[in-house]
Protein backbone atom coordinates (compact mmCIF):
# COMPACT_ATOMS: atom_id res chain seq x y z
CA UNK A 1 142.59 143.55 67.02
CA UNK A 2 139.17 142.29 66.62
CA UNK A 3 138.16 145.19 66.18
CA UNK A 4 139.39 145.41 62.19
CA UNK A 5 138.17 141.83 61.70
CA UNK A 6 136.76 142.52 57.75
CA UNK A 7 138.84 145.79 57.32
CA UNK A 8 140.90 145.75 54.25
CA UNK A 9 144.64 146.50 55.79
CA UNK A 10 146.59 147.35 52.87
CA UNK A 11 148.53 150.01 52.32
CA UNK A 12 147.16 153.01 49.81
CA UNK A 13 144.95 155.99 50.22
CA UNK A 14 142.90 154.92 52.76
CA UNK A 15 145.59 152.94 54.93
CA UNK A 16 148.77 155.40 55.04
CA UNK A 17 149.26 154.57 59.14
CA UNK A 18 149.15 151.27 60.93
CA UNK A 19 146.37 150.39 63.02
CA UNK A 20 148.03 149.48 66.53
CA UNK A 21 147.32 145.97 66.44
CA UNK A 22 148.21 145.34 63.01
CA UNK A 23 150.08 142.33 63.43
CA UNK A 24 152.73 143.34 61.02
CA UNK A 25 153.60 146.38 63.25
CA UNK A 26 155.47 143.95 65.52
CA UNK A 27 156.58 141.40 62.98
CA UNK A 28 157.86 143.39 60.28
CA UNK A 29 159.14 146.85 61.81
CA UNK A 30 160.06 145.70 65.31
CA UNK A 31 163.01 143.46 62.51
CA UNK A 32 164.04 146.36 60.74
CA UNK A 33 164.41 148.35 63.28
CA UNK A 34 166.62 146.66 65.36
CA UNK A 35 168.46 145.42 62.34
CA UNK A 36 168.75 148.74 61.16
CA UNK A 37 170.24 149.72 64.84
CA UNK A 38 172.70 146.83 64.64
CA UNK A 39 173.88 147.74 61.64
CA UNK A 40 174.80 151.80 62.01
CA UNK A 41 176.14 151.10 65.29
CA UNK A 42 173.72 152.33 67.62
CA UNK A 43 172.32 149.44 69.17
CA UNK A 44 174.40 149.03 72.54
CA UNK A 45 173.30 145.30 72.55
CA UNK A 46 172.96 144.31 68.70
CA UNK A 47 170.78 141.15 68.55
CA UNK A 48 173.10 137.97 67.46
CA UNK A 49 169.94 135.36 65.91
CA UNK A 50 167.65 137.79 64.05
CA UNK A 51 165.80 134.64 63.02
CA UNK A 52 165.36 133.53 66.71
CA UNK A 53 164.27 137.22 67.56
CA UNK A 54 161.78 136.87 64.63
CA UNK A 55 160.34 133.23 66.53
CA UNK A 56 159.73 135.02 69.78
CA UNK A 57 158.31 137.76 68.05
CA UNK A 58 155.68 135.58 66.27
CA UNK A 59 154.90 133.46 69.39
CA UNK A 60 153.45 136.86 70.74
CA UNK A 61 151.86 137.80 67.75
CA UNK A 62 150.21 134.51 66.90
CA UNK A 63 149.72 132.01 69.42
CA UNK A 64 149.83 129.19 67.33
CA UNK A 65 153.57 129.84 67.35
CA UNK A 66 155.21 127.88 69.45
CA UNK A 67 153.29 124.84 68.81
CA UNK A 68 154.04 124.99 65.15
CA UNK A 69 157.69 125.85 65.47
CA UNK A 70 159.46 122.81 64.74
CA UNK A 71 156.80 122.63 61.91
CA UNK A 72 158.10 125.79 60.53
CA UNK A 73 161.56 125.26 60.56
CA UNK A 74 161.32 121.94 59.20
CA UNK A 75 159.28 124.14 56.36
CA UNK A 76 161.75 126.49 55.72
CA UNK A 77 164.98 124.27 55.26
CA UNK A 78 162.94 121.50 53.29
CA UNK A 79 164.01 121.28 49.59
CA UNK A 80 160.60 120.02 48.33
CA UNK A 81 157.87 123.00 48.60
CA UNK A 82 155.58 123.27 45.83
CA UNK A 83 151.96 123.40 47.23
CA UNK A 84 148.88 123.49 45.00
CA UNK A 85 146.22 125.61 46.61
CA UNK A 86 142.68 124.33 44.95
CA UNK A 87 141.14 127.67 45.24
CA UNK A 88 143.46 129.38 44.26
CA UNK A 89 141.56 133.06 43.56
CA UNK A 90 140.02 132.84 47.36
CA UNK A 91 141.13 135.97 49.48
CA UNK A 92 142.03 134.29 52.41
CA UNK A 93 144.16 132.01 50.54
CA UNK A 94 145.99 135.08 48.45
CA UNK A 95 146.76 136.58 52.00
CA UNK A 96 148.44 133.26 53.44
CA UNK A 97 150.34 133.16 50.37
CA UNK A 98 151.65 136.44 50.77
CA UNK A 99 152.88 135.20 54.19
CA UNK A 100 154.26 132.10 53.00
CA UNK A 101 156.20 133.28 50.38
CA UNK A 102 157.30 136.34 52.70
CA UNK A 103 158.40 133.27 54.96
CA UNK A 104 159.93 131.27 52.94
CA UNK A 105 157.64 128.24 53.32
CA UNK A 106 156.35 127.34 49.70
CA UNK A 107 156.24 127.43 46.22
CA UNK A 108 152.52 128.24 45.59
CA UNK A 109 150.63 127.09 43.18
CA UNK A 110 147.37 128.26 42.80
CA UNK A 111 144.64 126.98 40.75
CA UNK A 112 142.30 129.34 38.79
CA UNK A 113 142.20 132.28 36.14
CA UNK A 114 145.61 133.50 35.80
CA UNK A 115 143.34 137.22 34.99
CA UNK A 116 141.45 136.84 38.93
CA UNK A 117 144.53 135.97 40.35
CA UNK A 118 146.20 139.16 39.64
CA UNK A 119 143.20 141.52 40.06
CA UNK A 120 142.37 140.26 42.88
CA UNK A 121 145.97 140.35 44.22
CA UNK A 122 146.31 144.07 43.27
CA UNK A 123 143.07 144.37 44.75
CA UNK A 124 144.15 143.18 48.33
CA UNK A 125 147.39 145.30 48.10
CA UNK A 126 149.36 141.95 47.86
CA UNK A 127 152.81 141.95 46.17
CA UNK A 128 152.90 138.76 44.68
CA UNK A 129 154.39 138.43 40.86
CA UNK A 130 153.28 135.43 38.67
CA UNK A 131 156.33 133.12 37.74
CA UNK A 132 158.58 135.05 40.71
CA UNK A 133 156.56 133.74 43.62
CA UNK A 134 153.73 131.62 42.43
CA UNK A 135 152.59 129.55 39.34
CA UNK A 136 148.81 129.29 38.31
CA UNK A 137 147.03 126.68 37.16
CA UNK A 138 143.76 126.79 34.72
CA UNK A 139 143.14 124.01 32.87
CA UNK A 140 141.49 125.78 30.04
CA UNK A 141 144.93 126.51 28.65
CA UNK A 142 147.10 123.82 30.14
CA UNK A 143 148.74 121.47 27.51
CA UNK A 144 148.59 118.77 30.74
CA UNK A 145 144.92 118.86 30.28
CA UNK A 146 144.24 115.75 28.30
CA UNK A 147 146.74 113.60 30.18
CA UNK A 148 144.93 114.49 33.23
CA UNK A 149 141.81 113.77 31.98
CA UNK A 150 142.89 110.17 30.55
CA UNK A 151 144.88 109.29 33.57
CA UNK A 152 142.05 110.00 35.87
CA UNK A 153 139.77 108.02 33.15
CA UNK A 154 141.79 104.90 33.04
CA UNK A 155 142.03 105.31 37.04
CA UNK A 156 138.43 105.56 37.32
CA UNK A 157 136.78 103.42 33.96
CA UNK A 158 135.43 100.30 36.02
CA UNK A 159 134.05 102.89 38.67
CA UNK A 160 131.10 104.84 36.62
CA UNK A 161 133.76 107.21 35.17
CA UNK A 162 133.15 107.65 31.09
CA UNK A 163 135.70 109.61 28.93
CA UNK A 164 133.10 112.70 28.99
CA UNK A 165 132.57 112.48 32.52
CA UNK A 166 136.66 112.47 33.10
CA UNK A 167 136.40 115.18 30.76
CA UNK A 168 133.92 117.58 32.51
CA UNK A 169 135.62 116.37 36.58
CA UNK A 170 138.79 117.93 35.38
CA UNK A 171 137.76 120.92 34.33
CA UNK A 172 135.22 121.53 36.99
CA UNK A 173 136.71 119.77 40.01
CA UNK A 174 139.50 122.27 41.53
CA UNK A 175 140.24 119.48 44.01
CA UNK A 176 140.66 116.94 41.88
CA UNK A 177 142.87 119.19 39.43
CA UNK A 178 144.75 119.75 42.84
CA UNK A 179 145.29 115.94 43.53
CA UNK A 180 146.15 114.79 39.76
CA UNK A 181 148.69 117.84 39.88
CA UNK A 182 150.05 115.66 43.31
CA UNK A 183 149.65 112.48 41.82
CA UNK A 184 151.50 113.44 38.68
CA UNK A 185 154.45 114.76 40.52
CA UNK A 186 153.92 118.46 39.59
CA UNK A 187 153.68 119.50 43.13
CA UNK A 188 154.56 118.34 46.32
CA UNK A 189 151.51 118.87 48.13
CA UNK A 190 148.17 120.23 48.28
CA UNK A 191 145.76 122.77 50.29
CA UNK A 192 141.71 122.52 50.11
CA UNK A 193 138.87 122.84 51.19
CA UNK A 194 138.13 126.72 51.89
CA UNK A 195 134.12 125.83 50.60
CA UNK A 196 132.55 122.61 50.36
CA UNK A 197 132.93 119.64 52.71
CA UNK A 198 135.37 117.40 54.37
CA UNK A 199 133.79 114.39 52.75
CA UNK A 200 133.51 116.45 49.24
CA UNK A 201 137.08 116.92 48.85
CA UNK A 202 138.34 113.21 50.50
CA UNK A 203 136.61 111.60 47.86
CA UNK A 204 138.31 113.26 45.12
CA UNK A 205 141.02 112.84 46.53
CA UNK A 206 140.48 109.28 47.86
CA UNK A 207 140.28 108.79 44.01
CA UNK A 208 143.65 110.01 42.99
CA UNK A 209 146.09 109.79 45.88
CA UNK A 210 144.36 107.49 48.73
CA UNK A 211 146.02 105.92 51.67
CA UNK A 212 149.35 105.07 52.62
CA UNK A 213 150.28 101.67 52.58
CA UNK A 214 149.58 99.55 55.72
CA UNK A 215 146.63 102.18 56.37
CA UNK A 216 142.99 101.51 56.68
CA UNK A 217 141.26 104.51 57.77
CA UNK A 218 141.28 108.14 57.32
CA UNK A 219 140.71 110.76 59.58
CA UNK A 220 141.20 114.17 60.64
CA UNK A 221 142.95 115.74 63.76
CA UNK A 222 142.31 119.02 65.34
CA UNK A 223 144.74 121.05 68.15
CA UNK A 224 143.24 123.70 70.22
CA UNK A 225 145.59 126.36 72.03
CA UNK A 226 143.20 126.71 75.12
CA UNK A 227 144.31 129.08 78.33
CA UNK A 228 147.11 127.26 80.38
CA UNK A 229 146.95 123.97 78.18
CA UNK A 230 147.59 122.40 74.14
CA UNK A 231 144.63 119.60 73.04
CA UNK A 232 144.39 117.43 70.14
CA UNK A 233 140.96 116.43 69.23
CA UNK A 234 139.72 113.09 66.97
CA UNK A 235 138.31 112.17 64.80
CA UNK A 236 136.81 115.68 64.34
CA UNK A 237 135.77 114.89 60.18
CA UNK A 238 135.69 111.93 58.71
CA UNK A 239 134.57 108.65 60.49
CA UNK A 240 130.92 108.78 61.25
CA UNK A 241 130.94 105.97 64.14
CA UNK A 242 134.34 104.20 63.87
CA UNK A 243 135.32 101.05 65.22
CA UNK A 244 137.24 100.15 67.87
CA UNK A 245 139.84 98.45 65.12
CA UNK A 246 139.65 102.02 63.52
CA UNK A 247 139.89 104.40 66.89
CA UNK A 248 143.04 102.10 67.53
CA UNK A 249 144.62 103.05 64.40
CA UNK A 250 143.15 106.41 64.27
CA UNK A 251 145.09 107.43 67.92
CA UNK A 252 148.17 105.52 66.77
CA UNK A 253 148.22 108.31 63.67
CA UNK A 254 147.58 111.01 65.97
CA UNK A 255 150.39 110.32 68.65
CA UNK A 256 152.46 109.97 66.00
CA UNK A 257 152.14 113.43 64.26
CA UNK A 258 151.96 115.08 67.29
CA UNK A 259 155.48 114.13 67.93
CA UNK A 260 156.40 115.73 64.91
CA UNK A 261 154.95 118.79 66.89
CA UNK A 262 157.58 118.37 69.38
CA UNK A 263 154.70 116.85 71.48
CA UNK A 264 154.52 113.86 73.71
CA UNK A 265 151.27 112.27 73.22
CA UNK A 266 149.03 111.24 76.42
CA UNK A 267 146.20 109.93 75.27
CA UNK A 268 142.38 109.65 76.79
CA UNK A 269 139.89 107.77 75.46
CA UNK A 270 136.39 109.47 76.33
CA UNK A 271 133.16 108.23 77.18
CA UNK A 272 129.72 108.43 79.15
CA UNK A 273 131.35 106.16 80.91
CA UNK A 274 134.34 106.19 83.16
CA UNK A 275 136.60 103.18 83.88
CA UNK A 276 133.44 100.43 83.68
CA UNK A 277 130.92 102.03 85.05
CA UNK A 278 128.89 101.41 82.05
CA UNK A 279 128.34 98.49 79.60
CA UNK A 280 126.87 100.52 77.06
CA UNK A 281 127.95 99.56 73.45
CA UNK A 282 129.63 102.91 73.18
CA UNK A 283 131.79 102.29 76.20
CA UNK A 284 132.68 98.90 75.16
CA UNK A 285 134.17 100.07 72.04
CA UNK A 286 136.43 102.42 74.00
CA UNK A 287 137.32 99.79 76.41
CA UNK A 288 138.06 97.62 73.36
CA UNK A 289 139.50 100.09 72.11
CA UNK A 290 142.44 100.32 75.16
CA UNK A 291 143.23 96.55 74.56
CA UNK A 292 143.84 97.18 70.86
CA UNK A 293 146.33 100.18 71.99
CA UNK A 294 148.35 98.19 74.62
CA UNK A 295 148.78 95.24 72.23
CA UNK A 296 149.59 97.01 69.13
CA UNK A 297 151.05 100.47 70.62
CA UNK A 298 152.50 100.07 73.36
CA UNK A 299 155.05 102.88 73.57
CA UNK A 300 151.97 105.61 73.98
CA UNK A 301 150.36 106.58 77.02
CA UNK A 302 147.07 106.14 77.16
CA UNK A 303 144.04 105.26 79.61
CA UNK A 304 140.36 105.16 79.78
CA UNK A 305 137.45 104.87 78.69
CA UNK A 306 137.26 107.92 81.12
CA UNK A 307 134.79 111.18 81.70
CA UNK A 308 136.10 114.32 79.56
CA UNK A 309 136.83 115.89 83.47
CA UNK A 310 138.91 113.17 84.50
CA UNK A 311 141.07 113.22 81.33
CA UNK A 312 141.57 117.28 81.87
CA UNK A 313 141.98 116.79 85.66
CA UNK A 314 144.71 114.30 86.92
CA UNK A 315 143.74 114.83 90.77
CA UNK A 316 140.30 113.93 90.15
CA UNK A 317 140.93 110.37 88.28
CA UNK A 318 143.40 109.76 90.72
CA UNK A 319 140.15 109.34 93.32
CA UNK A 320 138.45 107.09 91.16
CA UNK A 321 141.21 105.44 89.53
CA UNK A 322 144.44 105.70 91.78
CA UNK A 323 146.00 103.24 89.11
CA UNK A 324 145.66 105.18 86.12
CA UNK A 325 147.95 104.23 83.48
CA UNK A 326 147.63 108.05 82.45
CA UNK A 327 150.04 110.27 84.58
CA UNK A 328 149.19 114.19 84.95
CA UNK A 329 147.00 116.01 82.18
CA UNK A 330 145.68 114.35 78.67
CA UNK A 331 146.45 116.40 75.52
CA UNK A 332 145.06 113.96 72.84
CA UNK A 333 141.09 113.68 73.34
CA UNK A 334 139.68 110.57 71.40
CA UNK A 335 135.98 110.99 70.84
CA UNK A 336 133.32 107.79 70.39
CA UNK A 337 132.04 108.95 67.14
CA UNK A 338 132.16 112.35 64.73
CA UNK A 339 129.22 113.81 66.55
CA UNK A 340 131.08 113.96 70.14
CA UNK A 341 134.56 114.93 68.30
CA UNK A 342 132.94 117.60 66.24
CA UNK A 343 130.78 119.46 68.40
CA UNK A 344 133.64 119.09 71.14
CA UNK A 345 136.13 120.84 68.60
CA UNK A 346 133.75 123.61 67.53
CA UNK A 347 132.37 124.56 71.36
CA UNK A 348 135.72 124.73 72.70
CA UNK A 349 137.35 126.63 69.62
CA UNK A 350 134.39 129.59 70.37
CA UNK A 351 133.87 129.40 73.81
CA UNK A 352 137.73 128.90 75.13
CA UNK A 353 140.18 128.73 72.61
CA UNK A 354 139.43 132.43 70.91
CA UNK A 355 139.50 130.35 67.60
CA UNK A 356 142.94 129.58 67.38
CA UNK A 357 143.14 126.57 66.33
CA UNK A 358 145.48 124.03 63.93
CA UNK A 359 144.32 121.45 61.52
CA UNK A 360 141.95 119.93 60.43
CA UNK A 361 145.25 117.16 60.30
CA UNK A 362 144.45 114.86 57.68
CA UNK A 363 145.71 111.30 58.71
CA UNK A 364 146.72 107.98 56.56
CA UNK A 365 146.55 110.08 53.28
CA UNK A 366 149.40 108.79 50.76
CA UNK A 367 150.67 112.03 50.27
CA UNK A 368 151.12 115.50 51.84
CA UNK A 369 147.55 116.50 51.60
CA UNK A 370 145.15 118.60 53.94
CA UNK A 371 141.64 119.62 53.86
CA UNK A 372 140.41 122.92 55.92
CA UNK A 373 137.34 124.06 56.80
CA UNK A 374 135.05 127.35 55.39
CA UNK A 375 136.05 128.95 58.52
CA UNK A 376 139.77 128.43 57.72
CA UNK A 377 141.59 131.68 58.95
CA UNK A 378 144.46 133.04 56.98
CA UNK A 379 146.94 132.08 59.50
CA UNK A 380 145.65 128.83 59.85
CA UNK A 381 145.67 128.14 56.30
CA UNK A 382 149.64 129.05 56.53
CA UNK A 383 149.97 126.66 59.52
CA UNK A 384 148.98 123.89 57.21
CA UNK A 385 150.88 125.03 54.47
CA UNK A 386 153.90 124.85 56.28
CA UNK A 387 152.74 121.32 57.65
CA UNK A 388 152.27 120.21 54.05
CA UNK A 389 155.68 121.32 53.30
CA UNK A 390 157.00 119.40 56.38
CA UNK A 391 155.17 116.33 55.21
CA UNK A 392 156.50 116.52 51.90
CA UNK A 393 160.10 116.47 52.81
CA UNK A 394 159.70 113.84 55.99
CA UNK A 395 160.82 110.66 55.65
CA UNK A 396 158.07 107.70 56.31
């Protein structure tokens, strides 16, 4: 399948038979076939779920699939799924959208030139019709224009914001178009950051939606599907060198959403050091850092600070720490600072996890609200769509 990574796979003159490892070979024909057999009768065993058949399917073709199941399904029977999509006229996000409306998953909204849209849909052999499966956005010829403008003015006034700079943000800024669109009830969540950075788009953000109450600290959250095991990474994006306060509350937001993943959350808090063996300021953060945890969460299992090794290898921390309040293999990772969390991520994505990966999670935002990153895949932008949607419709 690598093999067509940049090909065009759209059906026309120059794509009138499937490659073999088109994924939609096995996801859309393997279906209709064995509908098709149900239904005249020939099929000796006719399949009773289709929808179940479809799962299993898709756990083959993507292997993000089983991880994100409960995600989906959550997606599909939610009431609430209008999702803005801030770049609206990127390819990769066209694609997903093709897939998540296919899916049943969202509403789409997409923000840009009504004109590119289309072009660039019949361009990519996409079937999606403006007003039947997605709305657009563009501000140039909105009638909301000016209340989005003032309402991010008066939001903004006592924080270097003038009425021509409110003016010129919310024409310019497709993120922050995206998050008054949230704000304003218009949509029910939002998808960003194909281009730019993490701490770009948060601050736009940041300025129209912000945290959830009781939350101090945002960060981001990334799972890896590596051979033979599932890890959540943090905080991959946002926190240059967090506190021990803020690592506390950080892995509290983790365990929590990976639960929505149908996940129980073992936590290990990494380090240089492992179980004292340094007094480093770095290790005493983590070590502070296990206090805060077993006073203030004290349902989650969680040890350390420990050696990345030891958290990945339960018979070797049972030599050096037969007492481990950690039983068998950690599957949430929590990294001293960005630098450790980031470069972890990104070396294990490449070198073992064959890029599949979920997230970046954003945690503590208000509202359903994610930001990816430029090397956002198409099915990993509909992952997070269908998270989004999940978010929307969850109750907190």
């Amino acid at each position: 399948a690598a093999a067509y990574v940049g090909e065009k796979l759209a059906f026309g003159p120059e794509y009138l038979i499937p490659k073999p490892f088109d994924p939609r070979l096995m996801m859309k024909i393997a279906p209709a076939v064995a509908q098709a057999a149900a239904d005249s009768g020939v099929a000796l065993r006719p399949i009773q779920d289709m929808n179940a058949y479809r799962d299993k399917l898709q756990s083959f073709v993507y292997a993000s699939g089983t991880v994100m199941k409960p995600i989906f399904a959550a997606a599909k029977a939610a009431s609430r799924k209008r999702v803005a999509y801030a770049e609206g006229e990127e390819e990769r996000v066209l694609r997903a959208c093709q897939i998540v409306v296919d899916e049943g998953l969202a509403r789409p909204t997409l923000i840009g030139r009504p004109a590119i849209i289309a072009q660039r849909i019949e361009k990519f052999g996409l079937r999606l019709k403006e007003e039947l499966d997605y709305d657009v956005v563009n501000v140039e010829q909105d009638h909301r224009y000016r209340d989005f403008w003032q309402t991010y003015h008066r939001m903004m006034e006592r924080r270097g914001v003038t009425v021509q700079i409110a003016k010129i943000e919310m024409r310019r800024r497709l993120t922050l178009i995206a998050g008054m669109l949230l704000h304003k009830g218009d949509v029910d969540g939002l998808i960003c950051g194909t281009w730019g950075t993490t701490a770009h788009h948060l601050d736009y953000l940041d300025q129209v939606i912000g945290k959830r109450e009781g939350v101090n600290t945002y960060a981001c959250m990334n799972g890896l599907l590596l051979p033979n095991r599932q890890v959540f990474l943090l905080d991959t994006h946002v926190n240059c060198d967090p506190t021990a306060e803020q690592l506390a509350e950080i892995t509290t937001m983790a365990a929590e959403e990976m639960m929505r993943f149908g996940i129980k959350p073992k936590a290990a808090l990494l380090s240089h050091s492992n179980f004292g063996s340094s007094n480093l300021p770095s290790a005493l953060k983590m070590r502070r850092t296990l206090e805060l945890l077993r006073e203030k969460a004290p349902w989650l299992e969680v040890d350390g600070e420990m050696h990345g090794d030891m958290a990945l290898d339960a018979d070797a921390r049972g030599l050096i720490m037969p007492n481990s309040t950690l039983a068998g293999e950690a599957n949430l990772l929590v990294l001293p600072n960005i630098d450790a969390a980031n470069i972890s991520y990104n070396l294990l994505k490449t070198a073992a996890g064959g890029n599949i990966a979920i997230g970046p999670v954003l945690l503590g935002a208000n509202k359903p609200m994610h930001i990816l990153t430029a090397t956002a895949t198409v099915r990993r932008i509909v992952n997070m769509t269908a998270l989004t949607v999940a978010d929307a419709n969850a109750a907190r």
